[in-house]
Protein backbone atom coordinates (compact mmCIF):
# COMPACT_ATOMS: atom_id res chain seq x y z
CA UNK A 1 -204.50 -141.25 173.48
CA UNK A 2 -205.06 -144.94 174.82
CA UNK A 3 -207.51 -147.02 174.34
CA UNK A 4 -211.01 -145.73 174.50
CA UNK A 5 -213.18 -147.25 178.02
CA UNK A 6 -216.70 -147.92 177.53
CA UNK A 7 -217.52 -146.51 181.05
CA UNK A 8 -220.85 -147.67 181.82
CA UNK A 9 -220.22 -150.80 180.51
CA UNK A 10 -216.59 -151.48 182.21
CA UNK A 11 -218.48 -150.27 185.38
CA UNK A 12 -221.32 -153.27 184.71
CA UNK A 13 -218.82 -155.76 184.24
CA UNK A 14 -216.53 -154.55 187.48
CA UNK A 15 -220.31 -155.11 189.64
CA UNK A 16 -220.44 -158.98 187.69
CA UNK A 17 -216.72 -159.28 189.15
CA UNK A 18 -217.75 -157.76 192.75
CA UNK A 19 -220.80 -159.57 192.94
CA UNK A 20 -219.24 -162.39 192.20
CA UNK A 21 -216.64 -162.38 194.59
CA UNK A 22 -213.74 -162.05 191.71
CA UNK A 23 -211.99 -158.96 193.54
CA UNK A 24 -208.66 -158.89 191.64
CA UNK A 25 -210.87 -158.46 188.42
CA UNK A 26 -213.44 -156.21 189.87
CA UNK A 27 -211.03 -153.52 190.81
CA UNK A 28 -208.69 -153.75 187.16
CA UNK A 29 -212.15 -152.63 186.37
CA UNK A 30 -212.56 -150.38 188.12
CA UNK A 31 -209.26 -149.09 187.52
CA UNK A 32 -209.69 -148.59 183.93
CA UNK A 33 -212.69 -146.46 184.55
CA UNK A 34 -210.75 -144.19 186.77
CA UNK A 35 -208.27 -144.01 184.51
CA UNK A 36 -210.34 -141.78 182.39
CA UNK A 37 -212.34 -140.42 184.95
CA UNK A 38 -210.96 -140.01 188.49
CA UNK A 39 -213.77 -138.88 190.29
CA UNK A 40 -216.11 -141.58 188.81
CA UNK A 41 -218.40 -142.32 192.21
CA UNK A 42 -219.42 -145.90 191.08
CA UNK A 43 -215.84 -146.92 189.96
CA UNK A 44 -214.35 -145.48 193.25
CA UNK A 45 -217.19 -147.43 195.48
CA UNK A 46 -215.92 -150.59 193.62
CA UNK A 47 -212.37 -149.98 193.97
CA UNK A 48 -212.53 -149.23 197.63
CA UNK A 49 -214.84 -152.27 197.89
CA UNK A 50 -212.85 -154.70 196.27
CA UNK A 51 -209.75 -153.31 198.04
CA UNK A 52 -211.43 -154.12 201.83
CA UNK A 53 -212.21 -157.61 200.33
CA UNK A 54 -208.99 -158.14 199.83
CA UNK A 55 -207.71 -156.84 203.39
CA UNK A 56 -206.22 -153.86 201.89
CA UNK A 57 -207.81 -150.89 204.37
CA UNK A 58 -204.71 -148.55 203.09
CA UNK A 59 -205.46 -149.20 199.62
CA UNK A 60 -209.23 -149.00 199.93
CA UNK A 61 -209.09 -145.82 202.16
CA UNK A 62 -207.48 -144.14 199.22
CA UNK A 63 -210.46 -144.80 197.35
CA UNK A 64 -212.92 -144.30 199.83
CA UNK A 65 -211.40 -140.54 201.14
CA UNK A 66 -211.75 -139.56 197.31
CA UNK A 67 -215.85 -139.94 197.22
CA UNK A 68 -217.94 -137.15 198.11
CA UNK A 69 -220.26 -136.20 201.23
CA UNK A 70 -222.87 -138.76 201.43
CA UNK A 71 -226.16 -137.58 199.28
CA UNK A 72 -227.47 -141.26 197.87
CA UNK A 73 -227.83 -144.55 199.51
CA UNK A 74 -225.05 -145.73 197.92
CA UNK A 75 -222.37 -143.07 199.23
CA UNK A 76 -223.93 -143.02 202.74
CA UNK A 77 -222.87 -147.17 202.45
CA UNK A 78 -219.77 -146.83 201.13
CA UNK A 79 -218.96 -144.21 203.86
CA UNK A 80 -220.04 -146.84 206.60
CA UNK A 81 -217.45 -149.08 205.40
CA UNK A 82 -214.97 -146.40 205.09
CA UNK A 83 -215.53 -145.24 208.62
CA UNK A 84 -215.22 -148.95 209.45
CA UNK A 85 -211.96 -149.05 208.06
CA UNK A 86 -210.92 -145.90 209.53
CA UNK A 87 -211.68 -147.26 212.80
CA UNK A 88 -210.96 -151.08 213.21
CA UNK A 89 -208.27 -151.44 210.57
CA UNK A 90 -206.21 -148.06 210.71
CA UNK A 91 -207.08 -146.70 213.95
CA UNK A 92 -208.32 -143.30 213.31
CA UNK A 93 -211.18 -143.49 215.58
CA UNK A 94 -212.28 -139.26 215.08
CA UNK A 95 -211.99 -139.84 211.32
CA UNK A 96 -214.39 -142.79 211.69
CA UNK A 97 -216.80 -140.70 213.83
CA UNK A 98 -216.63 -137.43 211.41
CA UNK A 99 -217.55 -140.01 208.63
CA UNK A 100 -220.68 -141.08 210.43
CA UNK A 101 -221.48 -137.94 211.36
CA UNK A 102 -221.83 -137.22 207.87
CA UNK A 103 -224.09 -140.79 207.03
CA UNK A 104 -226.16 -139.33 209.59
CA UNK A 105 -226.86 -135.86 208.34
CA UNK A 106 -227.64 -137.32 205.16
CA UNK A 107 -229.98 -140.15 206.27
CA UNK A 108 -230.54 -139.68 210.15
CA UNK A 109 -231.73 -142.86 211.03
CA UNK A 110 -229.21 -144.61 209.64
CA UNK A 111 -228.72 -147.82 212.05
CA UNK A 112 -224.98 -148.72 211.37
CA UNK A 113 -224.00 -144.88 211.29
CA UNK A 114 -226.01 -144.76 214.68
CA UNK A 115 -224.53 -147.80 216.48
């Protein structure tokens, strides 16, 4: 097997990198963390993240469509940008709308999901 990925920590330094506006470094991150776990929720919020920084809605939407329903604060934002990307940068206007839909059974008042 490959090397072994401290996940937590690789995750903490891929938020340093995001926060700090270092994209490129945020997603090799977050990258390595999905290498050894694909369905890692944080890692795929970062990747998708640091993809839309980067003007890359393809690449981003590949991260973003691989995240579960909304259930935390976290997912219910991610999913607002995904359905943002959905509808201004790829033009899939229902998928946008069936992504807030889901925002808004999970938090109801959501404002973005409800504009």
């Amino acid at each position: 097997s490959g090397p072994r990925v401290d996940v937590d920590e690789t995750v903490r330094r891929a938020r340093v990198a995001f926060r700090a506006q270092d994209y490129p470094a945020a997603l090799t991150l977050a990258q390595q963390v999905l290498s050894v776990s694909a369905e890692h929720v944080p890692a795929l919020i970062l990747a998708g993240g640091a993809e839309a920084a980067q003007r890359r809605p393809v690449e981003a939407w590949s991260y973003y469509q691989a995240l579960p329903p909304p259930t935390t604060p976290e997912l219910s934002a991610a999913c607002c940008v995904a359905a943002h990307l959905r509808f201004f940068d790829l033009h899939h206007p229902g998928d946008a709308e069936r992504l807030y839909r889901d925002v808004l059974r999970y938090e109801p008042r959501h404002l973005a999901a409800n504009s």
